[in-house]
Protein backbone atom coordinates (compact mmCIF):
# COMPACT_ATOMS: atom_id res chain seq x y z
CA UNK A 1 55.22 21.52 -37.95
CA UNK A 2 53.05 24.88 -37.40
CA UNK A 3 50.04 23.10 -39.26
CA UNK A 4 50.55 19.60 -37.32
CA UNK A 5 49.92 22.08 -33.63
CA UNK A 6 47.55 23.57 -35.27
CA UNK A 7 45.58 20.42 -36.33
CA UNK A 8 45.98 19.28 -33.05
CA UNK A 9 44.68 22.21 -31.15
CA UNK A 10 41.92 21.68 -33.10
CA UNK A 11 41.17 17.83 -32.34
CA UNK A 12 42.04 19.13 -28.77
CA UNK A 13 39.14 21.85 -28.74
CA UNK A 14 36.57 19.57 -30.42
CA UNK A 15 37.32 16.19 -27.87
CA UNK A 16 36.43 19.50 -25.04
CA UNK A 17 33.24 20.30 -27.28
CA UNK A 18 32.31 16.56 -27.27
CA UNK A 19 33.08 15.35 -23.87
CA UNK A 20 31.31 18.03 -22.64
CA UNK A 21 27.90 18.00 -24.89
CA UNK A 22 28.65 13.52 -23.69
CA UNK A 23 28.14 15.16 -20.04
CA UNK A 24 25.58 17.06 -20.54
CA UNK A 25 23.45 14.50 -22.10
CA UNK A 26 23.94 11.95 -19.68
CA UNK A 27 22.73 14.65 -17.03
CA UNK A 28 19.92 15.35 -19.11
CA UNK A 29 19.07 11.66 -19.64
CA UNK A 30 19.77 10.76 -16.24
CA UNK A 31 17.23 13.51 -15.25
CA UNK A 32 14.73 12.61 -17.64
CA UNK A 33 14.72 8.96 -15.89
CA UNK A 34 14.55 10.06 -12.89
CA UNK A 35 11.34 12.08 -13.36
CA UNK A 36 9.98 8.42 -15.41
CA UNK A 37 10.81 6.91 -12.03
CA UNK A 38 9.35 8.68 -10.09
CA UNK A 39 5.92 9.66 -11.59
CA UNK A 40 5.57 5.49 -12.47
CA UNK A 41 6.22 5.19 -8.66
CA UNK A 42 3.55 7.55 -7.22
CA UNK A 43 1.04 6.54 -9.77
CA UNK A 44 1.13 2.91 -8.20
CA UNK A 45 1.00 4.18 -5.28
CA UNK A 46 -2.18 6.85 -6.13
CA UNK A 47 -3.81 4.25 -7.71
CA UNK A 48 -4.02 1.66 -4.93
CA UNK A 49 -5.04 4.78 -2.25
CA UNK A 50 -7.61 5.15 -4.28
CA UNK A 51 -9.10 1.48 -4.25
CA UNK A 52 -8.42 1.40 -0.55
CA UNK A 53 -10.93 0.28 1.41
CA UNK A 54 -13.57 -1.34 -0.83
CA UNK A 55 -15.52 -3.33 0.35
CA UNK A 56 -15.19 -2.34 4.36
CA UNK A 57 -18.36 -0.97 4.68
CA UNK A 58 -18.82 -1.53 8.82
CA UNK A 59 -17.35 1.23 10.32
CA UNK A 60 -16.74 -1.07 13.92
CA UNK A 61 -14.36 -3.50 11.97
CA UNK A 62 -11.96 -1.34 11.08
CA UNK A 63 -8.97 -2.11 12.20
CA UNK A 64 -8.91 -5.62 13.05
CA UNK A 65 -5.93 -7.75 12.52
CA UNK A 66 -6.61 -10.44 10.15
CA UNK A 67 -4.84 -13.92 9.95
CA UNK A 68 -4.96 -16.82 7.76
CA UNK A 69 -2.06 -19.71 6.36
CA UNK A 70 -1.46 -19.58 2.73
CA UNK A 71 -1.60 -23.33 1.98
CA UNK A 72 0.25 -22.91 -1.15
CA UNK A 73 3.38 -21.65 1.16
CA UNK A 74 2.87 -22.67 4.07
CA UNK A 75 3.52 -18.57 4.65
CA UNK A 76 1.51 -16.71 7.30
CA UNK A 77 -0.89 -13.90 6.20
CA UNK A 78 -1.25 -11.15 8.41
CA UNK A 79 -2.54 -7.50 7.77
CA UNK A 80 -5.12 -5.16 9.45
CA UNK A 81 -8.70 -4.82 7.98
CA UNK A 82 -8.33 -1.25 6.75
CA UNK A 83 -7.76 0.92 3.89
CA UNK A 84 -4.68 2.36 4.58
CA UNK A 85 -1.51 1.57 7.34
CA UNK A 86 1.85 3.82 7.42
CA UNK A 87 4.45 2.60 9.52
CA UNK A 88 6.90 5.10 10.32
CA UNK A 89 10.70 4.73 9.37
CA UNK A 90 12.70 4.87 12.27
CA UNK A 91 14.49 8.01 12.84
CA UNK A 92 15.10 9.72 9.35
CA UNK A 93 13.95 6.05 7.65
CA UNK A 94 11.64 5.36 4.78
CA UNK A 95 8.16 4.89 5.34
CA UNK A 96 6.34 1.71 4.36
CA UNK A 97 2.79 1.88 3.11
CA UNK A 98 0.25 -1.08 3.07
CA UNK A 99 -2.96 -0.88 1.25
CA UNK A 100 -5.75 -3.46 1.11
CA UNK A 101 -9.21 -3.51 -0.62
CA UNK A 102 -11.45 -6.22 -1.89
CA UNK A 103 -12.15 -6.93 -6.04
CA UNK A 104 -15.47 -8.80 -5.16
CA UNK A 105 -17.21 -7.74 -8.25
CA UNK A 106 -20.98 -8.17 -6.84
CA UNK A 107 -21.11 -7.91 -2.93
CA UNK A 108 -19.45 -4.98 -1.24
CA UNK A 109 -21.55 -5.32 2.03
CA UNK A 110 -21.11 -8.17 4.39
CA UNK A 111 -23.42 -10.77 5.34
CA UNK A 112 -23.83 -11.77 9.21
CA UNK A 113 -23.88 -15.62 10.54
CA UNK A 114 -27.17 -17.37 11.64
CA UNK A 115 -25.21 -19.33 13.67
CA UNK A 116 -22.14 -20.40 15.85
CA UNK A 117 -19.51 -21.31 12.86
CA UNK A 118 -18.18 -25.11 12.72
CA UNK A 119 -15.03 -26.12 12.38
CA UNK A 120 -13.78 -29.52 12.02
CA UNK A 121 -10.15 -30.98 11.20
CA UNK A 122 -11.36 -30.94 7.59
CA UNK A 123 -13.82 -27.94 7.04
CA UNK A 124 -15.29 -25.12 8.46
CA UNK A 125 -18.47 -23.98 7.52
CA UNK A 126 -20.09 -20.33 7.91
CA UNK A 127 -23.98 -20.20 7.73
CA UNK A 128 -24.78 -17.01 6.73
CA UNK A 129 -27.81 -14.43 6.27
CA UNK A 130 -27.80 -14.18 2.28
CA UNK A 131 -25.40 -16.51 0.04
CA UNK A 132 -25.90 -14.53 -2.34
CA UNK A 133 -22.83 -12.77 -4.21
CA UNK A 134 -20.50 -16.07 -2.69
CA UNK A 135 -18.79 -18.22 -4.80
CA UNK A 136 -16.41 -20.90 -4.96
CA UNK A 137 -12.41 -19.58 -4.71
CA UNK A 138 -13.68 -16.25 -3.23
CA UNK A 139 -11.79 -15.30 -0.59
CA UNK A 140 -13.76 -13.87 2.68
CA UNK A 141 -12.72 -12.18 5.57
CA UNK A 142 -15.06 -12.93 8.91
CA UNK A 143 -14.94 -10.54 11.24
CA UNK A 144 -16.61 -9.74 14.89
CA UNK A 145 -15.97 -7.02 17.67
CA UNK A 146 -13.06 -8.05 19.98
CA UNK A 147 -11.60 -10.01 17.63
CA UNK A 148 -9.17 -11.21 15.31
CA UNK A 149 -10.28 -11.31 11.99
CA UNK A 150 -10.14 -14.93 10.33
CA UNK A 151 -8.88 -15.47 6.57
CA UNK A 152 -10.78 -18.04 4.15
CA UNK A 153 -11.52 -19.48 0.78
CA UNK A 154 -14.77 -20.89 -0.20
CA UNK A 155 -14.40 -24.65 -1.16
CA UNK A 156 -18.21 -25.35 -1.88
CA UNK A 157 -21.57 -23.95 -1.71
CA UNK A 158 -24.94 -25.69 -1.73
CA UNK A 159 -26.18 -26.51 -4.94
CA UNK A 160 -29.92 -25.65 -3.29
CA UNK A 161 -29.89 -21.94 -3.42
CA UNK A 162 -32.01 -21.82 -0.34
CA UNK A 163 -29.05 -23.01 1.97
CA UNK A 164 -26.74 -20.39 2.95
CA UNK A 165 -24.03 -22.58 3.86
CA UNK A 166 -20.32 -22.05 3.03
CA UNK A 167 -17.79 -24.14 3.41
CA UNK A 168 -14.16 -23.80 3.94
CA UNK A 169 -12.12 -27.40 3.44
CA UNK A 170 -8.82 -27.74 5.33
CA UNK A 171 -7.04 -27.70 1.80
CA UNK A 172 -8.33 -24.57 0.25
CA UNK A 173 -5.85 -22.40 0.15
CA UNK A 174 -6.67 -19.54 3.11
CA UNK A 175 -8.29 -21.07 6.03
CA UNK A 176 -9.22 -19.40 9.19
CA UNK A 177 -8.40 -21.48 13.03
CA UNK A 178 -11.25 -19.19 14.86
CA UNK A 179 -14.51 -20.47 15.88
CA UNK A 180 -17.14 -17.13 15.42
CA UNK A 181 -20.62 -16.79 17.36
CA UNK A 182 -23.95 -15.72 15.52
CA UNK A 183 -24.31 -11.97 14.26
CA UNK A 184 -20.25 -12.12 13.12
CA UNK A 185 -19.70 -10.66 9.65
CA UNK A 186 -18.72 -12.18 6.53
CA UNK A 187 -17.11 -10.16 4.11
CA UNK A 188 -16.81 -11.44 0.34
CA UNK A 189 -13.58 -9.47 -0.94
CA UNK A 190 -13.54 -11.28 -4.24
CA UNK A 191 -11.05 -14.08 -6.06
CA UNK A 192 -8.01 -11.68 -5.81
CA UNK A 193 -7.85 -9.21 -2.82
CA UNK A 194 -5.32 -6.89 -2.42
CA UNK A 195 -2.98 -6.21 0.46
CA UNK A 196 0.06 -4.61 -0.74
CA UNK A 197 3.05 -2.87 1.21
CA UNK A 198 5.28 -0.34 -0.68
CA UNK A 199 8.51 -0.02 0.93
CA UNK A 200 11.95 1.00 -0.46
CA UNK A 201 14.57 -1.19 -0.71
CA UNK A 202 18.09 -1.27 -2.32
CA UNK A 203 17.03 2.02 -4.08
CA UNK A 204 13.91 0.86 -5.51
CA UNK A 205 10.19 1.31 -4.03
CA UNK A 206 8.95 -2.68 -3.65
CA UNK A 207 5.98 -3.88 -3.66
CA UNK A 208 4.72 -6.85 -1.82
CA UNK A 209 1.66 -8.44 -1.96
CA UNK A 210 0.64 -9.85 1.83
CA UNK A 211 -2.33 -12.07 -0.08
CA UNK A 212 0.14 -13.99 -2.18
CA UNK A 213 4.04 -13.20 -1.23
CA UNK A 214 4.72 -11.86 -5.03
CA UNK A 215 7.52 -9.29 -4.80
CA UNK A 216 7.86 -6.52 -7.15
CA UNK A 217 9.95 -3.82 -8.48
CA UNK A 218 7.85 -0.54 -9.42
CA UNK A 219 10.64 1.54 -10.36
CA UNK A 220 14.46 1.87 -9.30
CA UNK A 221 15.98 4.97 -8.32
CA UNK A 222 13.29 6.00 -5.98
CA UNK A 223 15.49 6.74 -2.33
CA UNK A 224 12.84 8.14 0.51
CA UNK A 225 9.51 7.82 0.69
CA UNK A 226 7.14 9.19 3.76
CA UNK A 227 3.27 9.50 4.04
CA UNK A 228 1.28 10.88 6.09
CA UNK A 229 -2.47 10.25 7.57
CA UNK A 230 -5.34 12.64 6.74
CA UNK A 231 -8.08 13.03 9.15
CA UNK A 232 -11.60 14.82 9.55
CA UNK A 233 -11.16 15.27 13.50
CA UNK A 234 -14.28 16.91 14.06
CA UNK A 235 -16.63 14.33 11.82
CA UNK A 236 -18.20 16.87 9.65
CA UNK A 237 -20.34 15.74 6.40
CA UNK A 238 -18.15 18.25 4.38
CA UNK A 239 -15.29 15.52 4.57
CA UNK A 240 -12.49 17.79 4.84
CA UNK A 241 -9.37 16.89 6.46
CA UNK A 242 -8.39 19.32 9.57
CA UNK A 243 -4.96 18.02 10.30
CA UNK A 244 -2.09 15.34 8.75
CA UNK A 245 -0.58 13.20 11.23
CA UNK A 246 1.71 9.94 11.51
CA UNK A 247 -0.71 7.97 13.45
CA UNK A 248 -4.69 8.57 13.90
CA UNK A 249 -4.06 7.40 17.22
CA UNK A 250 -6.11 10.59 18.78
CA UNK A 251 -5.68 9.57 22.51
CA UNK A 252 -2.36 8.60 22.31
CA UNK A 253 -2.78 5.11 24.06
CA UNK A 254 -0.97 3.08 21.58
CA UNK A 255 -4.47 1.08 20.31
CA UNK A 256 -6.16 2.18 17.29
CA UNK A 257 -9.96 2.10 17.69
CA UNK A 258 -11.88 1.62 14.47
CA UNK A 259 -13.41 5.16 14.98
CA UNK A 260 -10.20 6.14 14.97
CA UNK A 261 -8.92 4.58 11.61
CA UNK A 262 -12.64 5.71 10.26
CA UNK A 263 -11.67 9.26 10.96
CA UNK A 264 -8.73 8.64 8.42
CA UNK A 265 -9.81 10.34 4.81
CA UNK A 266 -6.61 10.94 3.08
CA UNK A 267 -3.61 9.92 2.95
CA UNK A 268 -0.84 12.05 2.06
CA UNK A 269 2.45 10.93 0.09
CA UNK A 270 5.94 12.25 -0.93
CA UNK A 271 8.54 10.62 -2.59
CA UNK A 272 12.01 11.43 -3.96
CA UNK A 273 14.13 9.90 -7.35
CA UNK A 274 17.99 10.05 -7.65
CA UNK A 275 19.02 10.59 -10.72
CA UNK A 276 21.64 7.56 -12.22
CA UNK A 277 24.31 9.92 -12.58
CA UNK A 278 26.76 10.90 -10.54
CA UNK A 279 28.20 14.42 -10.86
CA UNK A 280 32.29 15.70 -10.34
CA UNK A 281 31.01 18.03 -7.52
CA UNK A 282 27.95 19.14 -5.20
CA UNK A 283 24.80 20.01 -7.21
CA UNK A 284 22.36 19.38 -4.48
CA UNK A 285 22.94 21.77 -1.39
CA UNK A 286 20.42 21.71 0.89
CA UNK A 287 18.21 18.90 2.61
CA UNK A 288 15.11 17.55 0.25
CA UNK A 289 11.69 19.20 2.06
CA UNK A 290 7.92 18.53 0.95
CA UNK A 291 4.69 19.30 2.44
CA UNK A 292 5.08 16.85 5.50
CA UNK A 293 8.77 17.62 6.09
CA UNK A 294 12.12 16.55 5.36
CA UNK A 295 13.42 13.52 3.62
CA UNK A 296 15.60 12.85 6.07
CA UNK A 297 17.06 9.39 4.39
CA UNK A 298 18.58 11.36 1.09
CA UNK A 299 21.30 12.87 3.13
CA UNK A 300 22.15 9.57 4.51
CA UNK A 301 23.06 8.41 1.11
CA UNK A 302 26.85 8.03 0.51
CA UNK A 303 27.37 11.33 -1.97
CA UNK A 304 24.25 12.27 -1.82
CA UNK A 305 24.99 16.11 -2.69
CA UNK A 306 26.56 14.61 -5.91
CA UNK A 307 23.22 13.33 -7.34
CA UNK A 308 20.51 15.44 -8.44
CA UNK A 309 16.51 14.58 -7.37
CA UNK A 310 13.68 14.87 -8.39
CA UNK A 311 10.50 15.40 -5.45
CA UNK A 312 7.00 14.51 -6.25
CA UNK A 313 3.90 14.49 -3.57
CA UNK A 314 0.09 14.30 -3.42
CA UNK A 315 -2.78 13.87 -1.42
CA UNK A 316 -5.19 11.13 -2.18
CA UNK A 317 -8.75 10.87 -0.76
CA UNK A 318 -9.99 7.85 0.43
CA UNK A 319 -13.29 7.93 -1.23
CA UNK A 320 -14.35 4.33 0.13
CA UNK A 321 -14.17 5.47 3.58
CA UNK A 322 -16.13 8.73 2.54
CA UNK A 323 -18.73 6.54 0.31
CA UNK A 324 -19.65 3.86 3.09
CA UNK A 325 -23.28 3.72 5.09
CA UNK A 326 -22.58 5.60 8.38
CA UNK A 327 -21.72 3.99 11.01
């Protein structure tokens, strides 16, 4: 009888040793994909700041809205012309961060019209300074002061190379409704632009491409994210930024002028990932904080001092803005 305690004790003491080494693993692994999760996530996100921009090389086009109809939805396409957009979560919300950028692989700079454009029920056609660089299925952007910016796909060019027409049929896939005078520009941004809007959602930072309505997850776990512009107020050639703000809207009327969005160098991120796990009691005490703030959404979560997190931030230049002609 003595022995069969004793043998019990024992199994007692080692099911302890063993649920608790279970717990601490899981922790540890939990932790350990959590940091995964959240490096993956701000890598996509680094690596898209850093193509912002290419290919918007006029300074006074910056910022213009651009429109087109994906024909192979029927969905509308809608984005500004510019590398980089935050829109601010409401009250202690996730940010959302759109970035956009051309992959033409042999024109970066764009090339004005010789003439009014013409449109027809069928086709549009843009007559332009230099063809050269524009092919069929590359998508262009036309753009002109005042403006909204018009969305296309080339359908045809002259076989002549002496003709510097391009034409847009009512079936390609983006087509434009404006009409454009003489001297508006025509920006090649390549087969496969990019447009894509990082937001969080269900736990998860999403992204969605504007250019083609493709939704996908980049990692799960990740619960806040917030951004943050960076801008060279004063226009010096050192190209450093003098202040982070939520808007480069300087004057505070509520329109974004392109020298506004040019002054925009930087763009500042911070992000947070919840571990899987959740633990018996409070291990996270006190509000989330990074360079720009609070995360204000973790403490929103339902039990959220029951999870442990994992912050990561950066600041990414925008070396596209910094690289274009002056303006």
């Amino acid at each position: 009888m003595v022995g069969m305690t004793i043998g019990l004790l024992g199994l007692l003491v080692i099911a302890q040793v063993l649920s608790v080494s279970q717990d601490s693993n899981r922790t540890t692994s939990s932790g350990g994909t959590a940091q995964q999760n959240g490096a993956l996530a701000l890598l996509a996100i680094e690596r898209d700041i850093r193509q912002a921009g290419y290919g918007m090389n006029v300074s006074q086009n910056l910022g213009c809205q651009v429109t087109g109809v994906d024909n192979a939805t029927g969905r509308n396409v809608r984005f500004l012309f510019t590398p980089a957009v935050i829109t601010q979560g409401q009250d202690t919300a996730p940010d959302v961060i759109q970035l956009t950028y051309s992959n033409a692989s042999m024109v970066t700079s764009p090339s004005a019209l010789m003439k009014d454009s013409a449109a027809t029920s069928t086709n549009t056609v843009y007559t332009v300074t230099n063809r050269f660089g524009f092919n069929v299925n590359d998508v262009v952007v036309v753009a002109a002061p005042g403006l909204d910016c018009d969305l296309a796909q080339i359908t045809a060019t002259p076989a002549n190379p002496y003709q510097n027409d391009i034409h847009v049929a009512a079936t390609s896939r983006y087509r434009g409704i404006q009409v454009f005078s003489s001297g508006a520009q025509v920006y090649n941004v390549g087969r496969s632009p990019v447009s894509n809007r990082y937001s969080i959602v269900d736990g998860g930072l999403q992204v969605f491409s504007e250019l083609t309505g493709d939704v996908d997850l980049v990692a799960d776990g990740i619960v806040d994210l917030q951004a943050d512009y960076g801008l060279n107020l004063d226009g010096d050639t050192e190209n450093t930024v003098d202040e982070y703000r939520m808007s480069p809207d300087l004057d505070g009327n509520g329109v974004i002028s392109w020298d506004e969005w040019e002054k925009v160098i930087a763009i500042r991120v911070g992000l947070v990932s919840r571990s899987s796990k959740k633990e018996a009691s409070a291990v996270t005490t006190e509000p989330l904080t990074w360079a720009g703030g609070t995360f204000g959404n973790v403490s929103n979560l339902e039990d959220w001092q029951q999870y442990r997190y994992r912050v990561f931030e950066t600041t990414v230049v925008i070396r596209n803005i910094l690289w274009k002609p002056p303006s």
